[in-house]
Protein backbone atom coordinates (compact mmCIF):
# COMPACT_ATOMS: atom_id res chain seq x y z
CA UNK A 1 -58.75 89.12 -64.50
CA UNK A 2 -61.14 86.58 -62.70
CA UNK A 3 -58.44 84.86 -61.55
CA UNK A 4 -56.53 87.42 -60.37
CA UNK A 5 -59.61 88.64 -58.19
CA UNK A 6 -59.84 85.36 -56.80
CA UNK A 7 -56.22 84.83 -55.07
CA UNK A 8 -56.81 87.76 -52.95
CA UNK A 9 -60.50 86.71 -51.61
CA UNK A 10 -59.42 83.40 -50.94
CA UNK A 11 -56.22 84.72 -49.05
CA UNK A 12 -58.36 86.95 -47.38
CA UNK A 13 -61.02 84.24 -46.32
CA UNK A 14 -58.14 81.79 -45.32
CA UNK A 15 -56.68 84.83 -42.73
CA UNK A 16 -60.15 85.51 -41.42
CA UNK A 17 -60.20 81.71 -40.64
CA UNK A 18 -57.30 81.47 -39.43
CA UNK A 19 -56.78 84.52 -37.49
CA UNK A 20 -59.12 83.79 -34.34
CA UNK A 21 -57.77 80.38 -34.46
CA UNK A 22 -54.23 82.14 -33.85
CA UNK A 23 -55.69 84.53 -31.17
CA UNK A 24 -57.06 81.58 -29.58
CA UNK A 25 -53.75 79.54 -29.58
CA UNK A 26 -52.22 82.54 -28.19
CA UNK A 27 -54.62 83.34 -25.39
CA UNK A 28 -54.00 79.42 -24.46
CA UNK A 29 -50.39 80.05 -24.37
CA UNK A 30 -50.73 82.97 -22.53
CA UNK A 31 -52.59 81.17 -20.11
CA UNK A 32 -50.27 78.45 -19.98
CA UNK A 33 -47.20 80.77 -18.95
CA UNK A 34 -49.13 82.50 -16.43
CA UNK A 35 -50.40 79.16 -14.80
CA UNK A 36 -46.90 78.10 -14.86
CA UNK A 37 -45.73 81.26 -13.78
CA UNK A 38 -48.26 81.58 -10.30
CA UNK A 39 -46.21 78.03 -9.31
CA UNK A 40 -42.79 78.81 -10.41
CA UNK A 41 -40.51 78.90 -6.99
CA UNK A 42 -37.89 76.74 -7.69
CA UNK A 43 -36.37 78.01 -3.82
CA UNK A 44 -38.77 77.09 -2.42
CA UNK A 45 -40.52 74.01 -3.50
CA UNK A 46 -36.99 72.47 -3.87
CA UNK A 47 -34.87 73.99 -1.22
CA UNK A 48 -36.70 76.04 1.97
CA UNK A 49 -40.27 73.58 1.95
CA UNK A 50 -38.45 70.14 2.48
CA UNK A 51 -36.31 71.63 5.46
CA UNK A 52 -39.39 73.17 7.15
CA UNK A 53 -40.93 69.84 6.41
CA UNK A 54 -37.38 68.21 7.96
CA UNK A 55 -37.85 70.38 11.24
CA UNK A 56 -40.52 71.34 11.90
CA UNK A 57 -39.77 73.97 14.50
CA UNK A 58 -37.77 75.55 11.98
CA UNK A 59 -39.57 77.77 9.40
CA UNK A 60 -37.27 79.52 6.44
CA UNK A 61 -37.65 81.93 3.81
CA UNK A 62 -36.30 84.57 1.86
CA UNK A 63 -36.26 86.55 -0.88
CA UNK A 64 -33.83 87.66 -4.05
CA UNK A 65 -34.02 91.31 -5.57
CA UNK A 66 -33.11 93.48 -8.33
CA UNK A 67 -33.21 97.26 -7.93
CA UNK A 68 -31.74 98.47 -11.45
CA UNK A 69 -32.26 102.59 -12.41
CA UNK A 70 -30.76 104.50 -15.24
CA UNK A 71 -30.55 108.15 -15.56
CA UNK A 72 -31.77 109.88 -18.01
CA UNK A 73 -29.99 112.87 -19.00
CA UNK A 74 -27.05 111.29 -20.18
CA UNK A 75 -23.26 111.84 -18.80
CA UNK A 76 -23.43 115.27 -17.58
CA UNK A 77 -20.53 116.91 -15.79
CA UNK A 78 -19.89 119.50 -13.30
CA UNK A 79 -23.55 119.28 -12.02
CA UNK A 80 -24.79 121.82 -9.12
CA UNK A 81 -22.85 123.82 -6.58
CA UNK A 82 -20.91 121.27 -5.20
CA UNK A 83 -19.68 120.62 -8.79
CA UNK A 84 -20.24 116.90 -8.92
CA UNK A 85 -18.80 114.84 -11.78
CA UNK A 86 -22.04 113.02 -13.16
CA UNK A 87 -20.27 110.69 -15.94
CA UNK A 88 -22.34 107.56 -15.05
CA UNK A 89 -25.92 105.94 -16.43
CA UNK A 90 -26.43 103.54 -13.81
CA UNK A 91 -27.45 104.80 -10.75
CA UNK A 92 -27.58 101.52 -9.05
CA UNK A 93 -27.87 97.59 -10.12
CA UNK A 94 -28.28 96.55 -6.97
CA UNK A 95 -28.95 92.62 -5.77
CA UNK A 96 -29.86 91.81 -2.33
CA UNK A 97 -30.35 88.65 -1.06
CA UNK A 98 -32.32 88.06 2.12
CA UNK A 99 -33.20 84.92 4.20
CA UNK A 100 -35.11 84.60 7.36
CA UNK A 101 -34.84 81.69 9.91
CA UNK A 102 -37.53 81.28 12.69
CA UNK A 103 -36.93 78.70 15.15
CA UNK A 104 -39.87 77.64 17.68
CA UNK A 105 -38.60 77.30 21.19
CA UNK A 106 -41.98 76.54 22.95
CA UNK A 107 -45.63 77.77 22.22
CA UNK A 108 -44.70 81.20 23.61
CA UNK A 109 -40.98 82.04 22.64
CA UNK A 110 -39.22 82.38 19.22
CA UNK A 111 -35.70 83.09 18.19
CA UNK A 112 -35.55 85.17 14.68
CA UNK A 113 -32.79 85.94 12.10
CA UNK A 114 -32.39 87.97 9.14
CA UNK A 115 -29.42 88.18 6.96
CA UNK A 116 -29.07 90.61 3.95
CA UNK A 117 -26.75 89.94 0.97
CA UNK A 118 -26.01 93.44 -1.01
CA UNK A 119 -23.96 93.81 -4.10
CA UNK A 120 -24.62 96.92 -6.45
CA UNK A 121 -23.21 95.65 -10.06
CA UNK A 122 -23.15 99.67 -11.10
CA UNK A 123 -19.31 99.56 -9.80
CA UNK A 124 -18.30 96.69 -11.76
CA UNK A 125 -20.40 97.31 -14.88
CA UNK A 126 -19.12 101.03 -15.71
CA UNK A 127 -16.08 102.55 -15.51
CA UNK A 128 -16.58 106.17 -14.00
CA UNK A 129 -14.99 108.84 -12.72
CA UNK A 130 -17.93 110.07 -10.59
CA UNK A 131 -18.93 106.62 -9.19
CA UNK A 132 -16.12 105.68 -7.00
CA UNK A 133 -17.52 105.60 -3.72
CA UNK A 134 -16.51 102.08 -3.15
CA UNK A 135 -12.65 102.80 -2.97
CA UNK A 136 -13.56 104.99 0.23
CA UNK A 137 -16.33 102.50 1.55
CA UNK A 138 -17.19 98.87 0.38
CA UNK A 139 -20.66 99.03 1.87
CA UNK A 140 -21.54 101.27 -1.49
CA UNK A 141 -20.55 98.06 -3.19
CA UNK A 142 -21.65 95.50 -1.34
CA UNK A 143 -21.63 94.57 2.42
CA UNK A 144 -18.84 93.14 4.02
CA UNK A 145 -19.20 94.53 7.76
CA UNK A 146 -21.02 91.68 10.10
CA UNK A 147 -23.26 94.40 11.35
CA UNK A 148 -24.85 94.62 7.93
CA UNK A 149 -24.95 90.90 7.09
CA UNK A 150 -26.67 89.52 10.14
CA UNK A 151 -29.56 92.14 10.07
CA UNK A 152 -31.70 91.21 13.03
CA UNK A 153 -31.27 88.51 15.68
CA UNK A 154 -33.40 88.13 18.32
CA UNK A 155 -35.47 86.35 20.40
CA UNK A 156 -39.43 86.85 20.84
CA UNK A 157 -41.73 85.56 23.60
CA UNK A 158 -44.95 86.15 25.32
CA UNK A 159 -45.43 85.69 28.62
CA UNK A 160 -49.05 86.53 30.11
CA UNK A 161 -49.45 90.26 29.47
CA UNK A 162 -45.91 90.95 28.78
CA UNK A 163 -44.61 91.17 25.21
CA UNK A 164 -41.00 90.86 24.89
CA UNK A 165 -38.11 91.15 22.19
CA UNK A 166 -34.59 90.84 23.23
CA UNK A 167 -32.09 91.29 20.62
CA UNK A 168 -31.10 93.48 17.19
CA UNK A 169 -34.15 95.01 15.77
CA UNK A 170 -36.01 97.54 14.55
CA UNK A 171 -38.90 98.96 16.00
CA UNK A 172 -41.30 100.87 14.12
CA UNK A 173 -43.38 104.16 15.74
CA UNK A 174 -46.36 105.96 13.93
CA UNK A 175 -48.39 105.41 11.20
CA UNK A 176 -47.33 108.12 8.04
CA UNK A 177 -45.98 107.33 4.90
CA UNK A 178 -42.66 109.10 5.97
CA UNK A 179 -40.58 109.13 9.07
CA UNK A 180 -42.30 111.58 11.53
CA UNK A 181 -42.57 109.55 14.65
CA UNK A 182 -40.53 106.42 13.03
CA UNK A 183 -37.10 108.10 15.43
CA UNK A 184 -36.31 104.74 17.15
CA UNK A 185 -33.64 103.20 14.44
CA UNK A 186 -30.83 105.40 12.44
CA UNK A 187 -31.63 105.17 8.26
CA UNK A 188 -28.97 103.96 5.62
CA UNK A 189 -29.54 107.35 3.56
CA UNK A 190 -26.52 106.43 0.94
CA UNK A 191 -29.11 105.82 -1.95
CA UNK A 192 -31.68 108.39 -2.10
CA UNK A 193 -31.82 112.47 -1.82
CA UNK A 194 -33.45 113.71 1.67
CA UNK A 195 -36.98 112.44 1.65
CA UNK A 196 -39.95 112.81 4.40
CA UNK A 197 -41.15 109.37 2.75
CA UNK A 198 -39.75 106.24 0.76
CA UNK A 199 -41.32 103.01 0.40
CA UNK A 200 -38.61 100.52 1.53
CA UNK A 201 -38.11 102.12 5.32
CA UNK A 202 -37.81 98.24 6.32
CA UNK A 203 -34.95 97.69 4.47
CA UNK A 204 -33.25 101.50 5.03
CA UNK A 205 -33.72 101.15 9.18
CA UNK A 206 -30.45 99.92 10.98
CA UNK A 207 -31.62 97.77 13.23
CA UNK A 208 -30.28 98.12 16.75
CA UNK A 209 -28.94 95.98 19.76
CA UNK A 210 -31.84 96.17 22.56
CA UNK A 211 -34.43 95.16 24.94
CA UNK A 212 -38.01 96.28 23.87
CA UNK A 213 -40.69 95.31 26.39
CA UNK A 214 -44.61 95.98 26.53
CA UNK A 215 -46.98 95.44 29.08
CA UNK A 216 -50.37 95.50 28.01
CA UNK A 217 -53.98 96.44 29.34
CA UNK A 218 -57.84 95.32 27.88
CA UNK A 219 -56.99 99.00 26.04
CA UNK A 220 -53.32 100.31 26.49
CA UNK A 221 -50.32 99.48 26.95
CA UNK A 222 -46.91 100.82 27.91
CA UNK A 223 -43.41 99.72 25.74
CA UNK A 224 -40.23 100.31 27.08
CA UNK A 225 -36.96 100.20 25.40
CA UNK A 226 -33.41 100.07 26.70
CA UNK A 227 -30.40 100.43 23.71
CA UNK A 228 -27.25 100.12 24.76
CA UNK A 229 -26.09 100.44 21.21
CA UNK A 230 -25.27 102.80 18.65
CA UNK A 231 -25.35 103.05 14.94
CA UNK A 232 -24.90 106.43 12.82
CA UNK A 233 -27.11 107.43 10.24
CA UNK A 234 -25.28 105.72 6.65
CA UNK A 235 -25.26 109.40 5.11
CA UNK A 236 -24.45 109.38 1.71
CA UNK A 237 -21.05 108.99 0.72
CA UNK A 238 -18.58 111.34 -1.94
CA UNK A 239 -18.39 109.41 -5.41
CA UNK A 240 -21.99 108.08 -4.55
CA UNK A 241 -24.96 108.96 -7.26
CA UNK A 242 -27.06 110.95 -4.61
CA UNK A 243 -24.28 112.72 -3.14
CA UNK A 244 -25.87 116.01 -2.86
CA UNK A 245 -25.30 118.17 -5.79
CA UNK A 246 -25.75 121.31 -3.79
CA UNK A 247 -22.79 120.57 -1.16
CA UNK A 248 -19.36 122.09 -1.46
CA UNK A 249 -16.57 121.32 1.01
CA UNK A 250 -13.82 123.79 0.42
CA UNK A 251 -10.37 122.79 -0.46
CA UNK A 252 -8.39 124.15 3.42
CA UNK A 253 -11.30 122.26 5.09
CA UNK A 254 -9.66 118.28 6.92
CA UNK A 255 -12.57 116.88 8.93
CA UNK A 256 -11.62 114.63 12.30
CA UNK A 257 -13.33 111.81 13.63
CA UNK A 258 -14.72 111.86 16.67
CA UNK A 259 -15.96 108.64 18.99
CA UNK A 260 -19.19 107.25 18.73
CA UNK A 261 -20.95 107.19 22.27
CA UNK A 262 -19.55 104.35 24.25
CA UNK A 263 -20.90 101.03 25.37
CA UNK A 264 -20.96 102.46 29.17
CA UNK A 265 -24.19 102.58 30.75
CA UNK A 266 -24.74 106.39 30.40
CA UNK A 267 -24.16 106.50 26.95
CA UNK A 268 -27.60 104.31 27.01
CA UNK A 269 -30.72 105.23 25.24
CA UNK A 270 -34.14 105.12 26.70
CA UNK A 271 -37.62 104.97 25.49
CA UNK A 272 -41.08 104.92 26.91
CA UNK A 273 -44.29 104.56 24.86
CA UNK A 274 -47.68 104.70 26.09
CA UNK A 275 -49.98 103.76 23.59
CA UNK A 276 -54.42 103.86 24.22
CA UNK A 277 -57.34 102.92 21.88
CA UNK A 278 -60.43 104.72 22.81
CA UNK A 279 -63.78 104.24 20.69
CA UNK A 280 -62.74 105.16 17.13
CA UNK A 281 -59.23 106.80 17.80
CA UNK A 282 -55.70 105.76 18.57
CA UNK A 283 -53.25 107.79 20.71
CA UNK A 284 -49.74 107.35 21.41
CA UNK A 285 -47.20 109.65 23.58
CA UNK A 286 -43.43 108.72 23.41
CA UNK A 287 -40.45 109.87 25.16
CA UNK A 288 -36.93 108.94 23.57
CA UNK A 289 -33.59 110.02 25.22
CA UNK A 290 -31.36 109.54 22.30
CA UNK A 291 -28.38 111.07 20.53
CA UNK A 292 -28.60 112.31 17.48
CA UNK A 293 -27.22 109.99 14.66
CA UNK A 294 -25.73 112.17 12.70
CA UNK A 295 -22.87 114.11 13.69
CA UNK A 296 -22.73 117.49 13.81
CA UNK A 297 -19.39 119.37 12.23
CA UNK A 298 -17.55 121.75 15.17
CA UNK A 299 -14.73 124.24 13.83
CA UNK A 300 -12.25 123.75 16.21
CA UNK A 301 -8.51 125.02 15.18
CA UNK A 302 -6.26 126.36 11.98
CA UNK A 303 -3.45 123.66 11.52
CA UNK A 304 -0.40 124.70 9.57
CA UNK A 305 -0.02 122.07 6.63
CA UNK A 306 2.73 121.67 3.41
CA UNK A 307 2.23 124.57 0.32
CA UNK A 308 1.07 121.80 -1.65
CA UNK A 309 -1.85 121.01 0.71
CA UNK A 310 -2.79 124.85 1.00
CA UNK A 311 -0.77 125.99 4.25
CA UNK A 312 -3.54 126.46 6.35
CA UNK A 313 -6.30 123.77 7.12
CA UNK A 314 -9.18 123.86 8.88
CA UNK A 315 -10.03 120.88 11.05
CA UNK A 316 -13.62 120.27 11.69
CA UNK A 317 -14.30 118.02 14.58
CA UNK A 318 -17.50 115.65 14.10
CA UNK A 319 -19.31 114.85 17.42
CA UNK A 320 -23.03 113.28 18.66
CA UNK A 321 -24.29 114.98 20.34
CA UNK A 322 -27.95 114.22 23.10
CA UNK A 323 -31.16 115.25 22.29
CA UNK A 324 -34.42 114.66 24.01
CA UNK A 325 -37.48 113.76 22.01
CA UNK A 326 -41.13 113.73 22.96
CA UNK A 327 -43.88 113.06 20.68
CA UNK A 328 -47.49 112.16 20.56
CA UNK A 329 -49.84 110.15 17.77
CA UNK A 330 -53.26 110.58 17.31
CA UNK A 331 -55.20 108.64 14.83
CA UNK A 332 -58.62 107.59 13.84
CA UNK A 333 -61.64 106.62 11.28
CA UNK A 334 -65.09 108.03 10.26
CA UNK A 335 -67.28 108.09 7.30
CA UNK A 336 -67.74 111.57 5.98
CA UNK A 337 -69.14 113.26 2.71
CA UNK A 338 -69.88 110.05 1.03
CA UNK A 339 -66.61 108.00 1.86
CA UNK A 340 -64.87 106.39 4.58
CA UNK A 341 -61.78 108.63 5.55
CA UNK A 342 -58.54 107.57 8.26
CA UNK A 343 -56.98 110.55 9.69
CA UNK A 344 -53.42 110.18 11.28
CA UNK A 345 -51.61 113.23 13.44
CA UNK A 346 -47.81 112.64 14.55
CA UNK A 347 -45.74 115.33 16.03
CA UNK A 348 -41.96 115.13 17.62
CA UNK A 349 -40.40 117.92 19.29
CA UNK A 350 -36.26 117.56 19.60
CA UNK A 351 -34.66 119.19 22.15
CA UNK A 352 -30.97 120.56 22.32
CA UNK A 353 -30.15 120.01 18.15
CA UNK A 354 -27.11 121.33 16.81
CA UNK A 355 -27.28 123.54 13.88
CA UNK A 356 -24.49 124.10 11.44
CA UNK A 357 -24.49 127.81 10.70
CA UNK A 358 -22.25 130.16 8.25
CA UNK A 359 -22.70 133.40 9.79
CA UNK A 360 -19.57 133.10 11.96
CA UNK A 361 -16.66 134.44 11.59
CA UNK A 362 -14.12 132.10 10.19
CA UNK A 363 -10.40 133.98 10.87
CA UNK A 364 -8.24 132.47 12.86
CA UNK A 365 -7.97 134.74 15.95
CA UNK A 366 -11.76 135.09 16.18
CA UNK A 367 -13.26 131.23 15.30
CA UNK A 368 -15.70 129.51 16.37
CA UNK A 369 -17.56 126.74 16.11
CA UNK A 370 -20.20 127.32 13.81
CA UNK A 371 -22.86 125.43 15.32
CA UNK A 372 -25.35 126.87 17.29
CA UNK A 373 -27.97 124.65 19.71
CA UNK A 374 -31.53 125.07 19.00
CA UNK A 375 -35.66 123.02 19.33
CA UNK A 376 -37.65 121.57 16.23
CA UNK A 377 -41.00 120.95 15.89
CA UNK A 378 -42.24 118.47 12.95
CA UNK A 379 -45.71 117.85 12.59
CA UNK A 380 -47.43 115.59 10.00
CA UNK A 381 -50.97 114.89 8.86
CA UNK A 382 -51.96 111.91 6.90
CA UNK A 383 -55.63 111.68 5.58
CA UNK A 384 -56.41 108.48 3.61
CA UNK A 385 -59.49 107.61 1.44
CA UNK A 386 -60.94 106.32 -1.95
CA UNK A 387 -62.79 108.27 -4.90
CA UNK A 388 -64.33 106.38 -7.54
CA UNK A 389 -66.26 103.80 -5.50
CA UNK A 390 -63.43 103.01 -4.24
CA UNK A 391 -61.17 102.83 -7.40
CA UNK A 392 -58.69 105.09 -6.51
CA UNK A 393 -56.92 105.55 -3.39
CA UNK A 394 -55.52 108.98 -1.92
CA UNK A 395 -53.00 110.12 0.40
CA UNK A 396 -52.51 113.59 1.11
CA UNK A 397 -50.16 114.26 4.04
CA UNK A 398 -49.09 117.68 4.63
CA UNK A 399 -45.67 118.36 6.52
CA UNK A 400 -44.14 121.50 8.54
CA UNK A 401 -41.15 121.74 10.64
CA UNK A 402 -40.67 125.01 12.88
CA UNK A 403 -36.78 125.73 14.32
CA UNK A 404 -36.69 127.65 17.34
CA UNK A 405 -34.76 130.79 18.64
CA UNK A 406 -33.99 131.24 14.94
CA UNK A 407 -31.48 133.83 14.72
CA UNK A 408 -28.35 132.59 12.66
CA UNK A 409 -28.18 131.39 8.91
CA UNK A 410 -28.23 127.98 8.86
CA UNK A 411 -25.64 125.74 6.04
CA UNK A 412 -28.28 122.80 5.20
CA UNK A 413 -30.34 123.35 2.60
CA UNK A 414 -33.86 122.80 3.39
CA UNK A 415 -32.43 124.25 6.78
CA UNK A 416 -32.24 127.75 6.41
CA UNK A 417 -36.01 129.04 7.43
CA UNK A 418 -37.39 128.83 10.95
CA UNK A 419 -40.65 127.35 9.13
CA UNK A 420 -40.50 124.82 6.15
CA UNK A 421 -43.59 123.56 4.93
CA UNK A 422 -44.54 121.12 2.15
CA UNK A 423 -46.73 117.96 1.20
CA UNK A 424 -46.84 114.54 -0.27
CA UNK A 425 -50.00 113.41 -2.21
CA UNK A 426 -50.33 109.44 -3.20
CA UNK A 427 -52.58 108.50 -5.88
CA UNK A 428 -52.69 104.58 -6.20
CA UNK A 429 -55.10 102.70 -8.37
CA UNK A 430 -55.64 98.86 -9.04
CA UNK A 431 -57.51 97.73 -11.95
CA UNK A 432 -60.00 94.59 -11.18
CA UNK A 433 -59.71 93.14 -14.88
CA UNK A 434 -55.92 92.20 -13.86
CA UNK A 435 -57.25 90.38 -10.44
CA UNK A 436 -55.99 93.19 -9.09
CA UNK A 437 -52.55 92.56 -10.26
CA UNK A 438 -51.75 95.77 -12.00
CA UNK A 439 -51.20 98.81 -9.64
CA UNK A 440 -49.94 102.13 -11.00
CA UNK A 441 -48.91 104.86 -7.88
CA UNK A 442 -47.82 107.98 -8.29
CA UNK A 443 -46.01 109.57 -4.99
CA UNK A 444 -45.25 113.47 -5.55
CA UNK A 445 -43.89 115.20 -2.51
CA UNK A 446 -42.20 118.74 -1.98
CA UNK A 447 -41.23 121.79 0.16
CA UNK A 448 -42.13 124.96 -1.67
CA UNK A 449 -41.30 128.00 0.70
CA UNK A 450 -39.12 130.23 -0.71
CA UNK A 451 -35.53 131.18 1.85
CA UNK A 452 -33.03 133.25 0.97
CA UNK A 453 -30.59 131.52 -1.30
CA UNK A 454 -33.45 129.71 -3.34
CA UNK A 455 -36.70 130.15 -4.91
CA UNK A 456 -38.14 126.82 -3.27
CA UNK A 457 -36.62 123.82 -2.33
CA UNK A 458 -38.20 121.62 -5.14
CA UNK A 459 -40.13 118.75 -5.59
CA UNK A 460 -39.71 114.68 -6.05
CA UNK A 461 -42.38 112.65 -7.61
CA UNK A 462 -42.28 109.33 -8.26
CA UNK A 463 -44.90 106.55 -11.07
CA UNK A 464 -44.60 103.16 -10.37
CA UNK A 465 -46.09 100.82 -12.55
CA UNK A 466 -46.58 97.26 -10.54
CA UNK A 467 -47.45 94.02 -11.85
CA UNK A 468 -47.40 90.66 -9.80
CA UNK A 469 -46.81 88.13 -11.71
CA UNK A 470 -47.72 85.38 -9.00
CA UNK A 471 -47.61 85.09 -4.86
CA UNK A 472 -43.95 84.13 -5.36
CA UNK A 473 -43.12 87.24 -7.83
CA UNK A 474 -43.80 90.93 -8.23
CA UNK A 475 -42.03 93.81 -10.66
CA UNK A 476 -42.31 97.35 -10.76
CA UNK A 477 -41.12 99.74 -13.42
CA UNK A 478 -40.99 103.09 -12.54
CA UNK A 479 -40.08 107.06 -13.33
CA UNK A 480 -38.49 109.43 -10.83
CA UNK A 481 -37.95 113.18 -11.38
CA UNK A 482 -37.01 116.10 -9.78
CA UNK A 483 -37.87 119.92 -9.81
CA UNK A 484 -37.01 123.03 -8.61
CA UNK A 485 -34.44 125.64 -7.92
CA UNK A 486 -30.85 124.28 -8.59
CA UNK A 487 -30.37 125.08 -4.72
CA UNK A 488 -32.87 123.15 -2.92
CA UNK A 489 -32.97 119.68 -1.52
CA UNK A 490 -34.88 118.38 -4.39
CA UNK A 491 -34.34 121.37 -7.31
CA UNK A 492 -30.62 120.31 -6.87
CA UNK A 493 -31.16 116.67 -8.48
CA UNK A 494 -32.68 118.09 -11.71
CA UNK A 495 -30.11 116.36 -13.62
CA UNK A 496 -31.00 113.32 -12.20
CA UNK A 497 -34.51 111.95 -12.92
CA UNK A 498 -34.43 108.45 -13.58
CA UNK A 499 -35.98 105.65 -15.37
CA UNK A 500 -36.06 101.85 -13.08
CA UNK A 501 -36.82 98.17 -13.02
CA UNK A 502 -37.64 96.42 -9.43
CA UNK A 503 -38.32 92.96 -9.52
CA UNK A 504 -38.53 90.77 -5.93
CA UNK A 505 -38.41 87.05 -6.39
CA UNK A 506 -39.95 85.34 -2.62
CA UNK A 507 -39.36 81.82 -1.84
């Protein structure tokens, strides 16, 4: 019995030893692999650093990333009004490779360019009814138009008070987390439902062919852009996973291309920004004579067609059409109630939009062209501070748009009210144990007023959990989900919350 009492102490004893001696070796490993981790860029050391060190006006780099998300609910058919066949899991597995060339002329000018490499792996990965948006467009698969590949080329210079940046660009206006005064480039939209915010605007702006000069004062200064080209708006595309749930294109309707505005020299855009620091605050008031870059859909004739096709189809013209923009930006910072606070105002008022309505009558010896020309006013507040001594940061950025001369029923949802209101709250927090290298951020944003074919519109919130590994390498894994009544812009996605992986390798 004595002996048997002894095995276990002395097994015991010989794990107590042994144990801290195992969590050490661990810890030491640990350490090891994240040493070897802060200096692992294998691009870089052995590629882009002996070139810049080879030319010295020359300065590469780039980056390699993996935006992978998987929904959550499973293959579910037939989902929303528009009746969309959901049989896929992967919403996207999408790889872009980017690499950025800076070449010093003299002291004072600088020619710049930026090519993207995009190829989403969810096409070749699973077979899917639903997901076959790449027979009607390759960009949902991967880019293969010049436009997309070279991203921005231009040349930058400085020249005594003039700043000046001749090329393809993008230029970026205002200060929210969404795109309130950020009008000047057209969005690729194809991946994500309609959002007032999304944290990768500098990859989602089509840059644009243009001249974009500033002259500057000790406290102003006045930018002036000419663009004599034009890019849509990428909307999404049928057979895409965000294709909008709630959309439903009836069988008789054939839609018809229209031209994009022309290179001729009134088909221009213009843009004037005057921009003014005084004391504490910031203000900004823009002009932008633009066309809208999306198309709005005219009903212009009946066409006879064969029994199988339906007899009768309706053809639906898509034209730009000019709008007029002004808009103003006021920002600024002060210490209140314990804690230092940055307040941000932007406003744009659009002039002459088209409205797609479905109040019209639709027989053939009475049509017209549902649309109907109206002015929108969106206004957005962003107030940014800290609670916890600083601990947690906090956005909270309330949004309303107001349609005028509202007297029609308008198609869109989130259209359909003269006033739609709403908000987006960010909660971020880093934790200082981590170096600071563990972020969580929760984003939650919605439009809540009720209009007549919905309860609300719904909401979208998103967690990210973000850990970077070194100055070379970061990853996020992250939640999305959506809320809402079936018909709104966000209620619509309900089937489509999904669970992510982001990881962004620079060199």
């Amino acid at each position: 019995m004595k002996k048997m009492m002894i095995i276990p102490t002395v097994m015991l004893s010989l794990l107590l030893c042994i144990q801290p001696a195992l969590a050490g070796s661990i810890l030491e490993a640990l350490g090891k692999l994240d040493a070897h981790m802060s200096e692992f860029n294998p691009i870089g050391h052995h590629l882009i650093e002996p070139l810049n060190k080879a030319f010295p006006r020359l300065h590469l780099k780039g980056a390699i990333r993996l935006d992978a998300n998987f929904n959550v609910h499973g293959d579910d058919h037939d989902v929303g009004i528009g009746k969309i066949d959901k049989d896929w899991r992967a919403q996207k597995l999408e790889w872009l490779v980017e690499l950025e060339a800076h070449y010093k002329i003299t002291d004072n000018w600088e020619l710049v360019g930026v090519t993207h490499f995009l190829y989403d792996t969810a096409y070749d990965w699973q077979e899917s009814d639903g997901l076959f948006a790449d027979r009607a467009d390759r960009s949902a698969h991967y880019y293969h138009r010049g436009e997309q590949i070279l991203r921005e080329f231009y040349l930058k210079g400085f020249w005594g008070n003039w700043d000046i940046f001749l090329g393809k660009q993008q230029v970026v206006w205002g200060k929210m987390e969404g795109r309130v005064l950020d009008i000047v480039n057209p969005m690729d939209a194809r991946e994500y439902p309609p959002a007032e915010w999304q944290d990768d605007y500098e990859y989602r702006r089509i840059p644009l062919w243009m001249a974009n000069i500033t002259y500057n004062w000790e406290n102003c200064s006045l930018q002036f852009l000419w663009i004599p080209d034009f890019e849509e708006t990428y909307a999404l595309i049928s057979g895409t996973p965000y294709y909008p749930p709630f959309v439903e294109i009836p069988d008789v309707v054939r839609f018809k291309d229209s031209d994009k505005p022309s290179t001729a020299f009134e088909d221009h855009e213009w843009a004037l920004r005057f921009n003014w620091t005084w004391k504490a605050w910031e203000f900004s008031l823009i002009y932008f004579y633009t066309w809208n870059d999306a198309a709005t859909n005219f009903m212009r004739r009946y066409t006879w067609t064969a029994p199988e096709k339906g007899l009768l189809n309706l053809e639906i013209e898509q034209k730009y059409t000019r709008v007029h923009q002004f808009g103003a930006m006021a920002e600024t910072s002060f210490y209140a109630l314990g804690r230092h606070w940055v307040v941000s105002n932007e406003m744009v008022l659009t002039l002459n939009k088209y409205y797609s309505v479905d109040d019209e009558s639709l027989m053939p010896w009475d049509l017209e062209d549902g649309v109907r020309k109206g002015n929108e006013l969106f206004f957005g507040s962003r107030w940014m501070t800290s609670l916890f001594a600083g601990e947690l940061n906090v956005i909270f950025q309330p949004l309303a748009k107001y349609a005028t001369g509202f007297n029609h029923h308008y198609i869109n949802s989130g259209s359909d009210q003269q006033l739609m209101y709403g908000a987006l709250l960010v909660l971020s927090k880093s934790y200082a144990f981590t170096g600071d290298r563990l972020n969580t951020t929760l984003y939650s944003l919605g439009f809540l007023n009720a209009h007549p074919s919905s309860k609300n519109e719904g909401m979208r919130q998103l967690l990210e959990v973000r850990w970077k590994i070194s100055d070379y390498i970061r990853t996020i894994l992250y939640y999305e989900w959506f809320y809402g009544d079936y018909r709104g812009i966000y209620g619509g996605y309900n089937k489509y919350d999904n669970i992510g992986m982001y990881i962004r390798y620079e060199f």
